[in-house]
PDB file of N, CA and C in Angstrom:
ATOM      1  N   UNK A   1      67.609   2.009  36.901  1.00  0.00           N
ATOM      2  CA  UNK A   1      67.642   2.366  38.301  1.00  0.00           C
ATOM      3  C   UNK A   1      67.649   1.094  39.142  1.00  0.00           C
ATOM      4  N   UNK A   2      68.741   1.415  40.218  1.00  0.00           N
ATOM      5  CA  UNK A   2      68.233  -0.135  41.242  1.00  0.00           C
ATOM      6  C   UNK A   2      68.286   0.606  42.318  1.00  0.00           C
ATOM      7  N   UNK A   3      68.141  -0.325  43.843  1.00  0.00           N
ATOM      8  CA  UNK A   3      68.123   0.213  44.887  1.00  0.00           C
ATOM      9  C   UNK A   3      68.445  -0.959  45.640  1.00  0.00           C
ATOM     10  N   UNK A   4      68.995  -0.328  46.723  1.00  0.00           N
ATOM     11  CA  UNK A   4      69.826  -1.602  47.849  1.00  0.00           C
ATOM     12  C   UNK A   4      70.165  -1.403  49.044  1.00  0.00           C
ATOM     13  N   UNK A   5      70.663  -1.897  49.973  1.00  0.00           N
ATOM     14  CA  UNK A   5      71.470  -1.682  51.095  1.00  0.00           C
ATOM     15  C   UNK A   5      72.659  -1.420  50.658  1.00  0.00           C
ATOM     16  N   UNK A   6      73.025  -0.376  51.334  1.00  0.00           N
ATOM     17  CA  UNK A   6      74.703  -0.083  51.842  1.00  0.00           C
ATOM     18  C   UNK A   6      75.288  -1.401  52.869  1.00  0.00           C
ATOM     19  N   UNK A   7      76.219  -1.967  52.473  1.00  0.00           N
ATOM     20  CA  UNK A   7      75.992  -3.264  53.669  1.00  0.00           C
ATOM     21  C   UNK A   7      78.039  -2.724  54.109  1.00  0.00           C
ATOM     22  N   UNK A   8      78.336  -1.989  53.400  1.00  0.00           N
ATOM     23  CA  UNK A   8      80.214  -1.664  53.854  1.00  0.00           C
ATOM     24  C   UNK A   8      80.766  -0.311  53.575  1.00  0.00           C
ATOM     25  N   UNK A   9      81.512  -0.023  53.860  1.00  0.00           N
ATOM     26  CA  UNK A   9      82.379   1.015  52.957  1.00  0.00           C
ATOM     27  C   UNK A   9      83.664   0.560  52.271  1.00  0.00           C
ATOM     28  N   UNK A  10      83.590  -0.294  51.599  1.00  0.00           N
ATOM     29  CA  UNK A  10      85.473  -0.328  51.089  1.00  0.00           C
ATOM     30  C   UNK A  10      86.398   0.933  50.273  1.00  0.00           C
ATOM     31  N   UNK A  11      87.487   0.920  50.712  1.00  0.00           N
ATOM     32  CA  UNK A  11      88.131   1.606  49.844  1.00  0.00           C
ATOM     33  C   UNK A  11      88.600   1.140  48.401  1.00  0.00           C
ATOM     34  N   UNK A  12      89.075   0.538  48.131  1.00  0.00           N
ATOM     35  CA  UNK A  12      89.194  -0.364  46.730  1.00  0.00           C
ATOM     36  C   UNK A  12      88.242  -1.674  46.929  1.00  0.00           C
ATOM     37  N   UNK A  13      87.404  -1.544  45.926  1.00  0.00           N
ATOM     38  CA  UNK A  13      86.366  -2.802  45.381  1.00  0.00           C
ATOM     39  C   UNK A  13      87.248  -4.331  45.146  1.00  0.00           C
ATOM     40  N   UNK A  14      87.222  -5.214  45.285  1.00  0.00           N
ATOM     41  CA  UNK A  14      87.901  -6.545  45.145  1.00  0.00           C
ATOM     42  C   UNK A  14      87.140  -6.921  43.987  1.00  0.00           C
ATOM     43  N   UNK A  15      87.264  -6.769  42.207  1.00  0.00           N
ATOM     44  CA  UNK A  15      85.826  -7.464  42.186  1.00  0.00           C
ATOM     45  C   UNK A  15      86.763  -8.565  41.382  1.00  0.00           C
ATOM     46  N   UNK A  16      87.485  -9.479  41.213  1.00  0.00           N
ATOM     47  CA  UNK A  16      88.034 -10.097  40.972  1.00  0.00           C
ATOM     48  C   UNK A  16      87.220 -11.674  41.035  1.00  0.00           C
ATOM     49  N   UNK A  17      86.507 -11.804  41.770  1.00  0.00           N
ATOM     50  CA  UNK A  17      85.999 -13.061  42.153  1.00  0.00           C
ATOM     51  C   UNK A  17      84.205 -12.669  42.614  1.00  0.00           C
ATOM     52  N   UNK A  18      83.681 -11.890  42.514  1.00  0.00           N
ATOM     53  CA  UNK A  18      82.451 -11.066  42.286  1.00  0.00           C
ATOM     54  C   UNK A  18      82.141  -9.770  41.917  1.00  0.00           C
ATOM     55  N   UNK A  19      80.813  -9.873  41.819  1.00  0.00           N
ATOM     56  CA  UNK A  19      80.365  -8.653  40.786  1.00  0.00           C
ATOM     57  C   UNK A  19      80.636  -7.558  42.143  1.00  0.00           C
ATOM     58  N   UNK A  20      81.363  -6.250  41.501  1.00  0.00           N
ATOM     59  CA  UNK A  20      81.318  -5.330  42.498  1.00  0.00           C
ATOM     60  C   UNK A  20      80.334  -4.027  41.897  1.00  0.00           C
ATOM     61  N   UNK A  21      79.864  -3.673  42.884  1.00  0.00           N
ATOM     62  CA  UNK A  21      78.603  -2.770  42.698  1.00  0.00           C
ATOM     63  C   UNK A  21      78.889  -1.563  44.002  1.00  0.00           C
ATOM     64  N   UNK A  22      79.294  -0.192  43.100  1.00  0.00           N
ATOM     65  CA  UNK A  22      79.327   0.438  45.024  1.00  0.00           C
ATOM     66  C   UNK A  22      79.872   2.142  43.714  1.00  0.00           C
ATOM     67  N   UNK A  23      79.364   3.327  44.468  1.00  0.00           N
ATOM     68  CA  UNK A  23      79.483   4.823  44.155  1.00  0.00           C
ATOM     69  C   UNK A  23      80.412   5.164  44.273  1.00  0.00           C
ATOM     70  N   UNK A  24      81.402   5.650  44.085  1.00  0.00           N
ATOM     71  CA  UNK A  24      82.250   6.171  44.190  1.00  0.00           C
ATOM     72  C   UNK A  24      81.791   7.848  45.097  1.00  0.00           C
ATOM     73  N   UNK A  25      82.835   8.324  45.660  1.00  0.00           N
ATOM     74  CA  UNK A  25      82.510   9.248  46.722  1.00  0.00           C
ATOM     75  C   UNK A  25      81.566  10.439  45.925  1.00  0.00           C
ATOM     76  N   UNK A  26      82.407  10.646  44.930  1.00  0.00           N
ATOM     77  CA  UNK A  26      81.934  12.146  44.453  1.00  0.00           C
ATOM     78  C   UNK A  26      80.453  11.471  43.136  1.00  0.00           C
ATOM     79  N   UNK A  27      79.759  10.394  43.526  1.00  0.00           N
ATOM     80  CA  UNK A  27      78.650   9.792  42.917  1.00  0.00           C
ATOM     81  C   UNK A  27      77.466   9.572  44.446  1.00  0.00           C
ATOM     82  N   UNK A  28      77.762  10.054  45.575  1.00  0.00           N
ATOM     83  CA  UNK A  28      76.721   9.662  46.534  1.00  0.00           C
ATOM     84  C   UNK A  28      75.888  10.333  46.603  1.00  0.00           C
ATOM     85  N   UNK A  29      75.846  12.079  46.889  1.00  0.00           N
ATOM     86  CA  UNK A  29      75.765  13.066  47.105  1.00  0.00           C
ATOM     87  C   UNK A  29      75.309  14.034  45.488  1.00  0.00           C
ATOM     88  N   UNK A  30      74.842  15.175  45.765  1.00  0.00           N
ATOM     89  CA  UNK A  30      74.780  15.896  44.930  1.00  0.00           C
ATOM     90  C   UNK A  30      76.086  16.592  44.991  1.00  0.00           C
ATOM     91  N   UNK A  31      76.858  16.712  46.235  1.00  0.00           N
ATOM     92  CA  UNK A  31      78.322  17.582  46.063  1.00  0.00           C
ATOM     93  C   UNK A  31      78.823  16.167  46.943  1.00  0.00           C
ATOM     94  N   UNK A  32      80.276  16.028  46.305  1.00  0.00           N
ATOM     95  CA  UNK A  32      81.043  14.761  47.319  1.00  0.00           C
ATOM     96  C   UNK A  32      81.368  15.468  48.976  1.00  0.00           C
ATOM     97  N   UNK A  33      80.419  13.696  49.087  1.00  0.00           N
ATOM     98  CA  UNK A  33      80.831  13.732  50.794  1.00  0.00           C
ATOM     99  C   UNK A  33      81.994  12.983  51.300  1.00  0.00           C
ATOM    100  N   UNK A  34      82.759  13.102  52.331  1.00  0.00           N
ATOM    101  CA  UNK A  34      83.822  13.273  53.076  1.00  0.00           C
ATOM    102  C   UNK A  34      83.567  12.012  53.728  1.00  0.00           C
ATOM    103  N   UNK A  35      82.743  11.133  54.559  1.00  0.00           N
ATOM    104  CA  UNK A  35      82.772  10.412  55.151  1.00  0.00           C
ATOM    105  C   UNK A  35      81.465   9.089  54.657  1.00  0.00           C
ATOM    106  N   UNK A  36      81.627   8.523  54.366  1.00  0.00           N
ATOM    107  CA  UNK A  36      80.092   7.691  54.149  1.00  0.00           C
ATOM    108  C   UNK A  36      80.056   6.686  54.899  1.00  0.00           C
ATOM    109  N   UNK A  37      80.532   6.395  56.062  1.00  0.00           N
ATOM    110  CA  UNK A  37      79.803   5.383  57.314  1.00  0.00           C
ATOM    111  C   UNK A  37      78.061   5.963  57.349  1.00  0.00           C
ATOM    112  N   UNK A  38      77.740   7.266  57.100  1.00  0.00           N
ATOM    113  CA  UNK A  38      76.366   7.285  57.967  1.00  0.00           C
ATOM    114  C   UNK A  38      75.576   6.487  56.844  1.00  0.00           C
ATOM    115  N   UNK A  39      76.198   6.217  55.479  1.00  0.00           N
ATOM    116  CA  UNK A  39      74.790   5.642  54.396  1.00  0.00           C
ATOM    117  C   UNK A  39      75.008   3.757  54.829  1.00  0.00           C
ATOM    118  N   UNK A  40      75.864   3.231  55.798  1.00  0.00           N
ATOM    119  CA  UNK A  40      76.132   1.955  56.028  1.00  0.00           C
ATOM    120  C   UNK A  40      74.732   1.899  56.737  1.00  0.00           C
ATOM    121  N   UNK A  41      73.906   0.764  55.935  1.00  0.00           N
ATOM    122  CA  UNK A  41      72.707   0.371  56.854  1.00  0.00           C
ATOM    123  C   UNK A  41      71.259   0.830  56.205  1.00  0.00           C
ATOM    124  N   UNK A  42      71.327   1.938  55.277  1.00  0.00           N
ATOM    125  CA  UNK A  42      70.852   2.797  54.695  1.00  0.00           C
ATOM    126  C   UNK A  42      70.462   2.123  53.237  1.00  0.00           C
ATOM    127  N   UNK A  43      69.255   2.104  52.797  1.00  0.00           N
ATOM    128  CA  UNK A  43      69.188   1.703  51.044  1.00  0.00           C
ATOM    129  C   UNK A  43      68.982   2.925  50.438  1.00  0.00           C
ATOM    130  N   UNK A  44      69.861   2.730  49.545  1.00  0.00           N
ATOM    131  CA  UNK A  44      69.744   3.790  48.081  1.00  0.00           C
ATOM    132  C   UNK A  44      69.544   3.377  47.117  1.00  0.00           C
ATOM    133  N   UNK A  45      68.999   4.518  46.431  1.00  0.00           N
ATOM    134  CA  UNK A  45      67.997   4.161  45.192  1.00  0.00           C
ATOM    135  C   UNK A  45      69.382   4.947  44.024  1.00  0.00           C
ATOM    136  N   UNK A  46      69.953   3.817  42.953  1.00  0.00           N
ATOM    137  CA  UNK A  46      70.985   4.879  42.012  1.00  0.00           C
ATOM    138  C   UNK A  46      70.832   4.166  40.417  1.00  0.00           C
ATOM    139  N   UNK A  47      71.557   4.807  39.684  1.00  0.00           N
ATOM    140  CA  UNK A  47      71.577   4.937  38.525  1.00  0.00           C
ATOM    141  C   UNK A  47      72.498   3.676  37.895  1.00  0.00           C
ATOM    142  N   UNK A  48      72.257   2.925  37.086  1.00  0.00           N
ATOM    143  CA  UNK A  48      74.157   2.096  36.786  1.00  0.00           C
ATOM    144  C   UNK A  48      74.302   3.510  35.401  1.00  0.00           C
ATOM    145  N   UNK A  49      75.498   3.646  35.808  1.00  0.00           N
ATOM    146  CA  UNK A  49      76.627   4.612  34.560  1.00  0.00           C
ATOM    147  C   UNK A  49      77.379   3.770  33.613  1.00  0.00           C
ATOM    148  N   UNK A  50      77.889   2.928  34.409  1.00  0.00           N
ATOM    149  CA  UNK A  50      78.630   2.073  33.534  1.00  0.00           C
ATOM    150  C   UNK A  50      78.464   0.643  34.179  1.00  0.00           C
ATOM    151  N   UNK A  51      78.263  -0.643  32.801  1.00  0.00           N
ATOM    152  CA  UNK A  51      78.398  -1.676  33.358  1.00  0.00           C
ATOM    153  C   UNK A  51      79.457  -2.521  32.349  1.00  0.00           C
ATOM    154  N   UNK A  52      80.393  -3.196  33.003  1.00  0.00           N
ATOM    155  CA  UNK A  52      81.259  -4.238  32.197  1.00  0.00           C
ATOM    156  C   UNK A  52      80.900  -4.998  32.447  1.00  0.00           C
ATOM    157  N   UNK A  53      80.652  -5.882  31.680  1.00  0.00           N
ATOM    158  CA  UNK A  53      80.083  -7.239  31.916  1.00  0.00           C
ATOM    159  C   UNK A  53      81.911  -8.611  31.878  1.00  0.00           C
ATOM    160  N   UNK A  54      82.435  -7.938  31.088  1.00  0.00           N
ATOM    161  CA  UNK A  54      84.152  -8.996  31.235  1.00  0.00           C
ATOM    162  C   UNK A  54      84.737  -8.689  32.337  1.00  0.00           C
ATOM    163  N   UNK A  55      84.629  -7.647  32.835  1.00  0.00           N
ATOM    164  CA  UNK A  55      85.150  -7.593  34.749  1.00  0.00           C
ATOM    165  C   UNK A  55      84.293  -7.784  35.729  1.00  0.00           C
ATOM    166  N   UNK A  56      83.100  -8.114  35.261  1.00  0.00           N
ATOM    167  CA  UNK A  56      82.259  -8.212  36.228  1.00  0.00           C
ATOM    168  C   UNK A  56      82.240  -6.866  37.472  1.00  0.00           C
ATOM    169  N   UNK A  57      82.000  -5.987  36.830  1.00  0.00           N
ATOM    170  CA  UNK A  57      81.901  -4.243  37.207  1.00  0.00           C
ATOM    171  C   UNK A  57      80.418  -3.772  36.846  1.00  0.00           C
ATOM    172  N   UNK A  58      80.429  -3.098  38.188  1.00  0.00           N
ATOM    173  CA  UNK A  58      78.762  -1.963  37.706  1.00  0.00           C
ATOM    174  C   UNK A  58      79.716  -1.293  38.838  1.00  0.00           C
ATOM    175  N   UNK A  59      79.022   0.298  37.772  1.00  0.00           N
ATOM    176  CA  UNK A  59      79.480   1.403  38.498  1.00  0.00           C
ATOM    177  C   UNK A  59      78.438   2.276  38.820  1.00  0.00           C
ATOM    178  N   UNK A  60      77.476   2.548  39.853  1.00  0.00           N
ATOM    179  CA  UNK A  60      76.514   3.171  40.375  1.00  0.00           C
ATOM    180  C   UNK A  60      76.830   4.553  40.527  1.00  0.00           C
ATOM    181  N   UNK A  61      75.858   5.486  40.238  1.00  0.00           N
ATOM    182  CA  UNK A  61      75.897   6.848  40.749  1.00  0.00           C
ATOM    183  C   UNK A  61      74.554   6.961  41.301  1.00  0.00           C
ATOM    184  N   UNK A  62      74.415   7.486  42.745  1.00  0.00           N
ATOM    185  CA  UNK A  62      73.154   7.997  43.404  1.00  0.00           C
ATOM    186  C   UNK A  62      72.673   9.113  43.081  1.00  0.00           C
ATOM    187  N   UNK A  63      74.287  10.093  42.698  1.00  0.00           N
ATOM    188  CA  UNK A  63      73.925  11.656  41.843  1.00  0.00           C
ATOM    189  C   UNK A  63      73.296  11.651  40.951  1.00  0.00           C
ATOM    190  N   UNK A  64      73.254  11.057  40.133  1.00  0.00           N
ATOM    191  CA  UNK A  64      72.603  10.934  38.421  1.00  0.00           C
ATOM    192  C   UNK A  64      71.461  10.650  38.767  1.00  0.00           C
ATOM    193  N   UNK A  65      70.971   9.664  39.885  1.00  0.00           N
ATOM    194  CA  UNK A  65      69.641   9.513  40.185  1.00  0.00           C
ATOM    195  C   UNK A  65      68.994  10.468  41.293  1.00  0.00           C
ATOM    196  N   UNK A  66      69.873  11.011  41.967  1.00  0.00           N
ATOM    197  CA  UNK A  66      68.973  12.526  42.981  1.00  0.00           C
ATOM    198  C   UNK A  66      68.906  13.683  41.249  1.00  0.00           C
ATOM    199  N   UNK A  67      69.731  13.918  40.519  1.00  0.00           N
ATOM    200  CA  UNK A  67      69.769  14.954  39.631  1.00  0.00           C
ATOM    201  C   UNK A  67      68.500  14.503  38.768  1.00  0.00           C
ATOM    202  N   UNK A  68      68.133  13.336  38.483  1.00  0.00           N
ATOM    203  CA  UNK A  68      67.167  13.098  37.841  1.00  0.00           C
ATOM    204  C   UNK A  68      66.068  13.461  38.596  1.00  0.00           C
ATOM    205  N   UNK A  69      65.775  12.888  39.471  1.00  0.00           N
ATOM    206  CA  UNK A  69      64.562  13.075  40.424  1.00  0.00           C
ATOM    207  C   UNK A  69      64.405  14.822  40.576  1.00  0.00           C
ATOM    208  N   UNK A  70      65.278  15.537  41.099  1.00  0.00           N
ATOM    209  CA  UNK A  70      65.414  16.762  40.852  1.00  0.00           C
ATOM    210  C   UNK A  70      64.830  17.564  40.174  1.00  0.00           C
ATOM    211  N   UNK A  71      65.389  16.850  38.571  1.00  0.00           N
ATOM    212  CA  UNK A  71      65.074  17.819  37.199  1.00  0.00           C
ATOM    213  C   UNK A  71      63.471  17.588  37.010  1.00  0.00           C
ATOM    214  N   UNK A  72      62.706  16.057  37.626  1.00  0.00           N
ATOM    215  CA  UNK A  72      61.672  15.542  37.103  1.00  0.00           C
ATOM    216  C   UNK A  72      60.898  16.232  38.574  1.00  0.00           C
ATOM    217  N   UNK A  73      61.223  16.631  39.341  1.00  0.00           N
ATOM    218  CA  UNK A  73      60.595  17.694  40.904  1.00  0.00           C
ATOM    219  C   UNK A  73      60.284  18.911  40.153  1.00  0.00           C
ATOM    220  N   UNK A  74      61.233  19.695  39.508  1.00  0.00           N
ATOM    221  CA  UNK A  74      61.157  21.228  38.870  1.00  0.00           C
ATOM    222  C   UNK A  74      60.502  21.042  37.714  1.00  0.00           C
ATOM    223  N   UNK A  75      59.792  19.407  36.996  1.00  0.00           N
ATOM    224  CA  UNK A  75      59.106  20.006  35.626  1.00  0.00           C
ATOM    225  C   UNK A  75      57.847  19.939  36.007  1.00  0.00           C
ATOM    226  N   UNK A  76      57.529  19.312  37.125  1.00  0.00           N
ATOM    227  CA  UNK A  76      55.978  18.962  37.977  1.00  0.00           C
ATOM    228  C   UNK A  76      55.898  20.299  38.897  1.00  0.00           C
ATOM    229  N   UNK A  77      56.272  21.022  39.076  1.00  0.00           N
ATOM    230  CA  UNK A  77      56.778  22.199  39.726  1.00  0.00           C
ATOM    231  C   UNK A  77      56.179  23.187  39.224  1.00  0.00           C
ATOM    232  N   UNK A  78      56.280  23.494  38.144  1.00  0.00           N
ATOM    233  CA  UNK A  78      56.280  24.501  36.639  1.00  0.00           C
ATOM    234  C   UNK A  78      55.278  24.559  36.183  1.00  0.00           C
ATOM    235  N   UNK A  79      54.315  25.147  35.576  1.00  0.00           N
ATOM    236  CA  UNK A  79      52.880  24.965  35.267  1.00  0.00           C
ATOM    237  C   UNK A  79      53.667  25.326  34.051  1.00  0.00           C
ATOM    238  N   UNK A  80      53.248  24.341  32.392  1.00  0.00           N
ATOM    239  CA  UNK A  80      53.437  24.566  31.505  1.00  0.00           C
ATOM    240  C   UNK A  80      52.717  25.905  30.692  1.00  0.00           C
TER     241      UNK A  80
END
């Protein structure tokens, strides 16, 4: 798990000359959102899914980490 500022929105990542780190749309949200200016400014807490280390790529999902938090809400939830 990491957590960070939103500091942009790009549409294609440059990571050619740095490490690029950023969700893809349908990874922000529990259902994909349409616009993500409002998370610019905003820190999120996400998951890495995938990391390449020869492209210098991390691929974050915030979903995998709300779905976790989620599943770990409904087992504290539950009286065994």
């Amino acid at each position: 798990m990491v957590s960070g500022p939103v500091i942009e929105v790009v549409r294609r990542p440059d990571c050619r000359h740095r490490l690029a780190r950023f969700p893809a749309r349908s990874l922000v949200e529990l259902r994909r959102v349409r616009e993500l200016q409002p998370y610019v400014g905003r820190t999120i807490e996400a998951k890495i899914i995938e990391l390449d280390r020869n492209r210098n790529n991390v691929v974050l999902s915030r979903r995998a980490w709300l779905e976790e938090a989620q599943k770990e809400q409904r087992g504290t939830s539950w009286p065994t």
